[in-house]
Protein backbone atom coordinates (compact mmCIF):
# COMPACT_ATOMS: atom_id res chain seq x y z
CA UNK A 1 -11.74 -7.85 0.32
CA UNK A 2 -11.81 -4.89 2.53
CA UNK A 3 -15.63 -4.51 2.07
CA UNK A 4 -16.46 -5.82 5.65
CA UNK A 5 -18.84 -6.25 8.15
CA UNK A 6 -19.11 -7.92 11.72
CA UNK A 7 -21.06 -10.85 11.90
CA UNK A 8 -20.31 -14.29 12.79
CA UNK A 9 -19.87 -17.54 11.90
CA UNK A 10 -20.25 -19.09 15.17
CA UNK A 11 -19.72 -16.22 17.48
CA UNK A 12 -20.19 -12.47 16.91
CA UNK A 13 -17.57 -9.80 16.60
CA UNK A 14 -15.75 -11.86 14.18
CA UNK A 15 -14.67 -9.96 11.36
CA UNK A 16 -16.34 -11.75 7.95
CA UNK A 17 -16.17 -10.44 4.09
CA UNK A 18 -19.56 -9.28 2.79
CA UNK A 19 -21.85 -11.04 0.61
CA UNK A 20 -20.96 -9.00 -2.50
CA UNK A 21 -16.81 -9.49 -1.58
CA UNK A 22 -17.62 -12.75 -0.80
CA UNK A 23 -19.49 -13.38 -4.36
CA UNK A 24 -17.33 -11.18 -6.32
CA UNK A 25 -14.72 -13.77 -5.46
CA UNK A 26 -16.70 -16.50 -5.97
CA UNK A 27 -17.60 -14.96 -9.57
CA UNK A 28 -14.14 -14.41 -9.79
CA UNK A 29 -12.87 -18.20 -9.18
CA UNK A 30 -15.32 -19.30 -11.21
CA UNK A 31 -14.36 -17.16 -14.71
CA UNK A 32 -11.10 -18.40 -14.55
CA UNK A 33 -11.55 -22.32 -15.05
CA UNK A 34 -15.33 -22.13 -16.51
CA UNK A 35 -15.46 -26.00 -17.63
CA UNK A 36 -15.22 -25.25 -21.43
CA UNK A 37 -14.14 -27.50 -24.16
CA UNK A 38 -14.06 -25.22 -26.98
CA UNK A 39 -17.05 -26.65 -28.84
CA UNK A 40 -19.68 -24.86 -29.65
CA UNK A 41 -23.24 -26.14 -27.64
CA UNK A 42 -25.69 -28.27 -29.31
CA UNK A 43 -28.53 -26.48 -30.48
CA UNK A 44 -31.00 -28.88 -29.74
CA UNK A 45 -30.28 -29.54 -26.35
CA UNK A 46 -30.10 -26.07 -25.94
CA UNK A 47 -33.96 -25.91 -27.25
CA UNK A 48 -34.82 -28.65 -25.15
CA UNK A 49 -33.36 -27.48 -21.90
CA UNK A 50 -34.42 -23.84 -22.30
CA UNK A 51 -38.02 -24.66 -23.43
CA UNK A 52 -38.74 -27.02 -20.78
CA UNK A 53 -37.81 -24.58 -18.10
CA UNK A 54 -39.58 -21.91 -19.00
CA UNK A 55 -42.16 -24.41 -19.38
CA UNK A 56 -41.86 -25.26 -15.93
CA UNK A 57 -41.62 -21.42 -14.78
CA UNK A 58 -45.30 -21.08 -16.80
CA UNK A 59 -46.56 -23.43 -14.90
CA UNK A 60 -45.60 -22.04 -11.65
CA UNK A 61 -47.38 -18.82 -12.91
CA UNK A 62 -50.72 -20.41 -13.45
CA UNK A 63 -50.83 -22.72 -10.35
CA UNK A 64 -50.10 -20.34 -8.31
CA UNK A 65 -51.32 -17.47 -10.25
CA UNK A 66 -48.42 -14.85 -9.49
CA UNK A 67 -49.55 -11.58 -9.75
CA UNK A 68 -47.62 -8.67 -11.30
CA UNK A 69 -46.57 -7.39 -8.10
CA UNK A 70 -44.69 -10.71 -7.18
CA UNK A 71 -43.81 -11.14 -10.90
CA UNK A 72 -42.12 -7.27 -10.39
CA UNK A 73 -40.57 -8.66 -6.96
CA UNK A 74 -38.58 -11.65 -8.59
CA UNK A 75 -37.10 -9.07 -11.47
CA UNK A 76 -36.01 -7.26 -8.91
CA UNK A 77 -34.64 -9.97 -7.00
CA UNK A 78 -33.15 -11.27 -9.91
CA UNK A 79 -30.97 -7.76 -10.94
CA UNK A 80 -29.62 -7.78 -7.46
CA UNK A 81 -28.42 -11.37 -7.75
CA UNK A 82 -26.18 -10.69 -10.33
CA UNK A 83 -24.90 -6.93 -8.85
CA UNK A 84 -24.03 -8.83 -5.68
CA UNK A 85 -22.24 -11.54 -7.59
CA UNK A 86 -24.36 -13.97 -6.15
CA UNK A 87 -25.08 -16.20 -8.78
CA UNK A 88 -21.99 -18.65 -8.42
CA UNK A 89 -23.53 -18.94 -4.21
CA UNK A 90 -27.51 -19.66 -5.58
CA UNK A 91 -26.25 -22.36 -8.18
CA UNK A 92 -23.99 -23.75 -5.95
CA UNK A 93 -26.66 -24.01 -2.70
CA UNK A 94 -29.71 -24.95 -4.63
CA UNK A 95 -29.00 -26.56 -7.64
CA UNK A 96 -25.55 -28.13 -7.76
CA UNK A 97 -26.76 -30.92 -5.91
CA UNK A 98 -28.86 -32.29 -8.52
CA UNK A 99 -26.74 -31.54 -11.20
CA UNK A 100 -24.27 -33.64 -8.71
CA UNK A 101 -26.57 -36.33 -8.59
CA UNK A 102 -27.31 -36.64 -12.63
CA UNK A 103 -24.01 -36.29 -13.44
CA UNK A 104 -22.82 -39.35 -11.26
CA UNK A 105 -25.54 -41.30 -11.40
CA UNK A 106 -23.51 -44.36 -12.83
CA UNK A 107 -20.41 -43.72 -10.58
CA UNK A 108 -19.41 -46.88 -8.87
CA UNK A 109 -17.02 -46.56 -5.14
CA UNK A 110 -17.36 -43.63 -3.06
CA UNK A 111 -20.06 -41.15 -2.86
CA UNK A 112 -19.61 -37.47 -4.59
CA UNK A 113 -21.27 -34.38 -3.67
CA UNK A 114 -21.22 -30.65 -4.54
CA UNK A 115 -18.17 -28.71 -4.91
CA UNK A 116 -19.51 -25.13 -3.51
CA UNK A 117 -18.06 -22.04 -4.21
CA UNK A 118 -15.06 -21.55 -2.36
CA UNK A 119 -12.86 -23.87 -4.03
CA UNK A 120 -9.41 -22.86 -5.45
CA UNK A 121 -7.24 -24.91 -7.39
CA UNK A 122 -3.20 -25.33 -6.94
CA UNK A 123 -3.50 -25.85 -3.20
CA UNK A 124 0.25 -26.16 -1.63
CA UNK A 125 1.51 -29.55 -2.28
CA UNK A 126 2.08 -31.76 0.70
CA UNK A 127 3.48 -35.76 1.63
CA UNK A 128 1.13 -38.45 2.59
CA UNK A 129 1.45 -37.49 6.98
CA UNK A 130 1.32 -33.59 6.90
CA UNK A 131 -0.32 -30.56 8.63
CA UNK A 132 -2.14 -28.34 6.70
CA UNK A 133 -1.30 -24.54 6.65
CA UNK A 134 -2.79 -22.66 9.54
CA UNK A 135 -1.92 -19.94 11.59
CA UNK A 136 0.27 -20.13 14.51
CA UNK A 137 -2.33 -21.19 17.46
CA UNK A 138 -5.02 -21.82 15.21
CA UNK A 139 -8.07 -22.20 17.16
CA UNK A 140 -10.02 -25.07 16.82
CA UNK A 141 -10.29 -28.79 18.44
CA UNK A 142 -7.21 -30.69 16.40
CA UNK A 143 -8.63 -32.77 14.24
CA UNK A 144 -6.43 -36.09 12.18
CA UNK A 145 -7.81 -37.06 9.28
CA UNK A 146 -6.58 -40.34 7.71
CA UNK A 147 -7.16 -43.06 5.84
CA UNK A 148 -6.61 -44.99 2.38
CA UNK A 149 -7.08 -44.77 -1.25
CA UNK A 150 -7.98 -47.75 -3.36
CA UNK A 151 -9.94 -48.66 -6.62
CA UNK A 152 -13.00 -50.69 -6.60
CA UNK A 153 -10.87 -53.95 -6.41
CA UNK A 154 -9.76 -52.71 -3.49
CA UNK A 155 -6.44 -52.21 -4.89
CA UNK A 156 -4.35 -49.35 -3.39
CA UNK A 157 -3.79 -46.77 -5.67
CA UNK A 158 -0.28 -45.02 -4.65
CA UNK A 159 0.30 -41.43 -4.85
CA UNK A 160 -3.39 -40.74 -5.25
CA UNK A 161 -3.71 -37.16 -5.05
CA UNK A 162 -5.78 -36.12 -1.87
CA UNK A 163 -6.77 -32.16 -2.54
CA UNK A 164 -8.54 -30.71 0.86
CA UNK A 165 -9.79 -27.54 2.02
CA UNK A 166 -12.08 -26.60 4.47
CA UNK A 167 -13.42 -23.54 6.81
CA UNK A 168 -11.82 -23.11 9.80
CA UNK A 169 -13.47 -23.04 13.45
CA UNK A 170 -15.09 -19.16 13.31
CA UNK A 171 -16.39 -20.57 9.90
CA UNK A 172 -14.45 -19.03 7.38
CA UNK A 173 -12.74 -20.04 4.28
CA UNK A 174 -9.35 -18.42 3.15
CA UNK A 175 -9.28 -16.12 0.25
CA UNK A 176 -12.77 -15.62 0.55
CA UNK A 177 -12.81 -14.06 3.83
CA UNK A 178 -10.16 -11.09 5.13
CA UNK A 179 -7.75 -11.56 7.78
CA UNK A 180 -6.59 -14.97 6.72
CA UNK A 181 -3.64 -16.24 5.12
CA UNK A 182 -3.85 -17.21 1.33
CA UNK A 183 -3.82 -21.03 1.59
CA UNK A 184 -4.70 -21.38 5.31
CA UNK A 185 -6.37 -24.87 5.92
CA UNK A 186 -5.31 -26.00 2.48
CA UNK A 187 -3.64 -28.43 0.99
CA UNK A 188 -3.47 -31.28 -2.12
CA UNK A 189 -1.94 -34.43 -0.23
CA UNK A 190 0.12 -37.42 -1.86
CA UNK A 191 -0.65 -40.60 -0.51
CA UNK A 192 2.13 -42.75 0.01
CA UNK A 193 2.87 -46.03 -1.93
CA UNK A 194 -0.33 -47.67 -0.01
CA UNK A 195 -2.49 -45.31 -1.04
CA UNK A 196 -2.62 -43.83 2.52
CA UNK A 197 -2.59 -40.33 3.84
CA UNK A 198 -2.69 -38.93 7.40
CA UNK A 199 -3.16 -35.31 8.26
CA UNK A 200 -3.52 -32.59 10.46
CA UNK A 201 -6.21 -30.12 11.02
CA UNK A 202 -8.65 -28.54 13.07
CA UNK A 203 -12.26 -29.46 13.01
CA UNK A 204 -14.34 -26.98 10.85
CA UNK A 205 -17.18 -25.08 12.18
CA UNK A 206 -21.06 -24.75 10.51
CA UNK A 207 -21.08 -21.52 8.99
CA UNK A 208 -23.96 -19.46 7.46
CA UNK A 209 -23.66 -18.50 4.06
CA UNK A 210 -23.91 -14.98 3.57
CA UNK A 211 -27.33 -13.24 4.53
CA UNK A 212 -26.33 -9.81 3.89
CA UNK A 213 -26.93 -10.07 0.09
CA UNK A 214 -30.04 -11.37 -2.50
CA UNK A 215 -29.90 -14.72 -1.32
CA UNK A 216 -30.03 -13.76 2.48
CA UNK A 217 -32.95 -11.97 1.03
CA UNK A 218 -34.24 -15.00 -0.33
CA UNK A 219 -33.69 -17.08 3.21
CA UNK A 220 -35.47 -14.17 5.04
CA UNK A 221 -38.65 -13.89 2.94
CA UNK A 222 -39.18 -17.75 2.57
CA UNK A 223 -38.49 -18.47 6.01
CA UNK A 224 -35.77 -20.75 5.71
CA UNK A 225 -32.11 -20.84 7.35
CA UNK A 226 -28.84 -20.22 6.14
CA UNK A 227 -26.59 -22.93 8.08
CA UNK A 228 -24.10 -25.46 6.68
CA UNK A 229 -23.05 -28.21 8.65
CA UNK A 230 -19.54 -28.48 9.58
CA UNK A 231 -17.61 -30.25 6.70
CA UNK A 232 -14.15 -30.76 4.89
CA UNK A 233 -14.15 -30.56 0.78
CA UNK A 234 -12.27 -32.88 -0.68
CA UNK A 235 -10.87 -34.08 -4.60
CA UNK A 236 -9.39 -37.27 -5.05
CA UNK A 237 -7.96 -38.58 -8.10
CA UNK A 238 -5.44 -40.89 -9.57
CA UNK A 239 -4.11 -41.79 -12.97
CA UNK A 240 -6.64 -43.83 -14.45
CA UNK A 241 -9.44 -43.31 -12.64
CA UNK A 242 -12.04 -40.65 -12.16
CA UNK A 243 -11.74 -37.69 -9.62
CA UNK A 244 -14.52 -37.03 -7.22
CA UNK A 245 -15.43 -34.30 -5.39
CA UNK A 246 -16.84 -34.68 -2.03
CA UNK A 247 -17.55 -33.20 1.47
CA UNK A 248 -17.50 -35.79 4.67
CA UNK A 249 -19.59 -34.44 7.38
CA UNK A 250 -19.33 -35.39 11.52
CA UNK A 251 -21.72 -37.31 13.31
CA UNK A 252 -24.22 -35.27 15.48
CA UNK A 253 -22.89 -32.38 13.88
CA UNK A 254 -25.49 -29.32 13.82
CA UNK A 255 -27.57 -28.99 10.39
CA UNK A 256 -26.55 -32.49 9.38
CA UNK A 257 -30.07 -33.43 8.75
CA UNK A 258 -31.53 -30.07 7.57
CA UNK A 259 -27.63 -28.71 5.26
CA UNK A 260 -29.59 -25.96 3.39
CA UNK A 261 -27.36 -27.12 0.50
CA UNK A 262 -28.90 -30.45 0.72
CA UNK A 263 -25.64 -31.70 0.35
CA UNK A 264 -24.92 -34.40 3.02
CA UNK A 265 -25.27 -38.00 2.07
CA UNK A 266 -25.60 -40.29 5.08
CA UNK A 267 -22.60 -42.67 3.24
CA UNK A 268 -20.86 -39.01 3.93
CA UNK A 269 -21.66 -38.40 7.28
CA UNK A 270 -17.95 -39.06 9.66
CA UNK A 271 -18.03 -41.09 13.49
CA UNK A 272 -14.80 -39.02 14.72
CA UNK A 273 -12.96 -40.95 17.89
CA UNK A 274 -11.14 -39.22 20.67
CA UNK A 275 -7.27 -39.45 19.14
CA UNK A 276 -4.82 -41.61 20.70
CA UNK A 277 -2.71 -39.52 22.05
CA UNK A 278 -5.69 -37.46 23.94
CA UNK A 279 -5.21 -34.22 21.88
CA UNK A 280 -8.74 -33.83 19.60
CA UNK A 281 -9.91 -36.33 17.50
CA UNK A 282 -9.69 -38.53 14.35
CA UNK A 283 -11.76 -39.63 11.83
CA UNK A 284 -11.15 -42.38 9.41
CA UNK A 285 -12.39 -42.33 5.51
CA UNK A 286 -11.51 -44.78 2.62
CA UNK A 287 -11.57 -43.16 -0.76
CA UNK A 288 -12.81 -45.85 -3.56
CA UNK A 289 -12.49 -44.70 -7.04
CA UNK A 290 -13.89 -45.25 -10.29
CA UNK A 291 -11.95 -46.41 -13.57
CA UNK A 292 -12.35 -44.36 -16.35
């Protein structure tokens, strides 16, 4: 991604990939694990879903009465989402957190939440007390994460897998920003024969999705802003049970009541400690999962 420009995530003059590198990756990702089970879709569903939102778009049209100047706006809008490669950041700020909610609606244990863009699968594999991969004097208040996975019994469940990644304290993801190394600040944990897992980091920074593309655009126009609150991502599964995807959020954190994601769930939302040992801080977080 050598497409660059300056602009921060918390501070300026750090060096950030572009909304269209950024997206192209995304779009990227994305292609090469589309969730796909070989069947063909269902033709009345299709129907059904279609219909009813373009039902739903008609209406919009006549309550508001949209004339063909805004109607000419939103097609162009619209083209420059997809040349951007913005589509996989839209879905995945204003929608996947409904789809989130639909889809686990029934799910018993711990809280779920959207997955976002910048996920990438086959982390490095790690034991149950490990540092994740960061650069030599990674910046950043140090940050141990810890805690224990269990079913809804409350029944540990050992060598639960514990997949995290996270931004890093500028605000930037590896692999979808330039400058950093491939798997920096991730990592797919083991918990030990407890179920527990201890490790390392830095805390994350709120970041601002890109605003240099369509859906900065968007932000502009209607007024809205752009900011994240800080967060780690996080996929937990074991045999047996059902994964879930999640983000866990800090107390008092900036945008924690106004994510433009709408992503934060209070059941979410992290009361870090100063850590024993004086260096940073630690947070605590059981992980209760579902049967299947």
């Amino acid at each position: 991604m050598t497409d660059t420009i300056t602009e921060s995530g918390t501070g300026a003059g750090t060096e950030q990939a572009t909304a269209a590198a950024s997206g192209a990756a995304a779009t990227e990702r994305f292609r090469s694990r589309e969730r796909a089970d070989g069947t063909a879709a269902d033709t009345a569903r299709v129907n059904t879903l279609v219909s009813e939102l373009l039902a739903a778009a008609h209406d919009i049209v006549r309550r508001h009465q949209v004339t063909y100047a805004e109607y000419d706006a939103l097609k162009t809008w619209l083209i420059r989402v997809g040349e951007d490669g913005e589509w996989p950041l839209f879905l995945d700020v204003w929608l996947e957190h409904v789809v989130e909610e639909v889809a686990h609606e029934d799910r018993q244990g711990s809280k779920g939440t959207i997955e976002g863009p910048y996920y990438v699968p086959d982390s490095p594999s790690l034991p149950a007390e490990a540092t994740l991969p960061m650069r030599d004097g990674e910046q950043g208040t140090p940050l141990t994460f810890r805690g224990q996975v269990t079913d809804v019994a409350g029944k540990p469940l050992p060598g639960a897998s514990v997949e995290i990644w996270q931004a890093d304290a500028d605000g930037y993801y590896s692999q979808f920003a330039p400058g950093l190394p491939e798997w920096n600040l991730r990592g797919t944990v083991t918990a030990d024969d407890e179920g527990r897992f201890r490790i390392g980091t830095v805390e994350p920074a709120p970041y601002r999705i890109p605003t240099d593309g369509s859906c900065g655009r968007l932000i502009e126009a209607a007024g809205w802003h752009a900011w994240r609150p800080a967060h780690l991502h996080l996929k937990v599964s074991a045999p047996g049970h059902r994964l879930i995807t999640t983000q866990l959020y800090f107390r008092g954190g900036e945008h924690v009541g106004d994510d433009i994601a709408s992503a934060v769930k209070p059941e979410l939302v992290l009361d870090p400690v100063p850590a024993g040992d004086g260096e940073g801080r630690t947070v605590t977080y059981d992980f209760v999962l579902d049967g299947e």
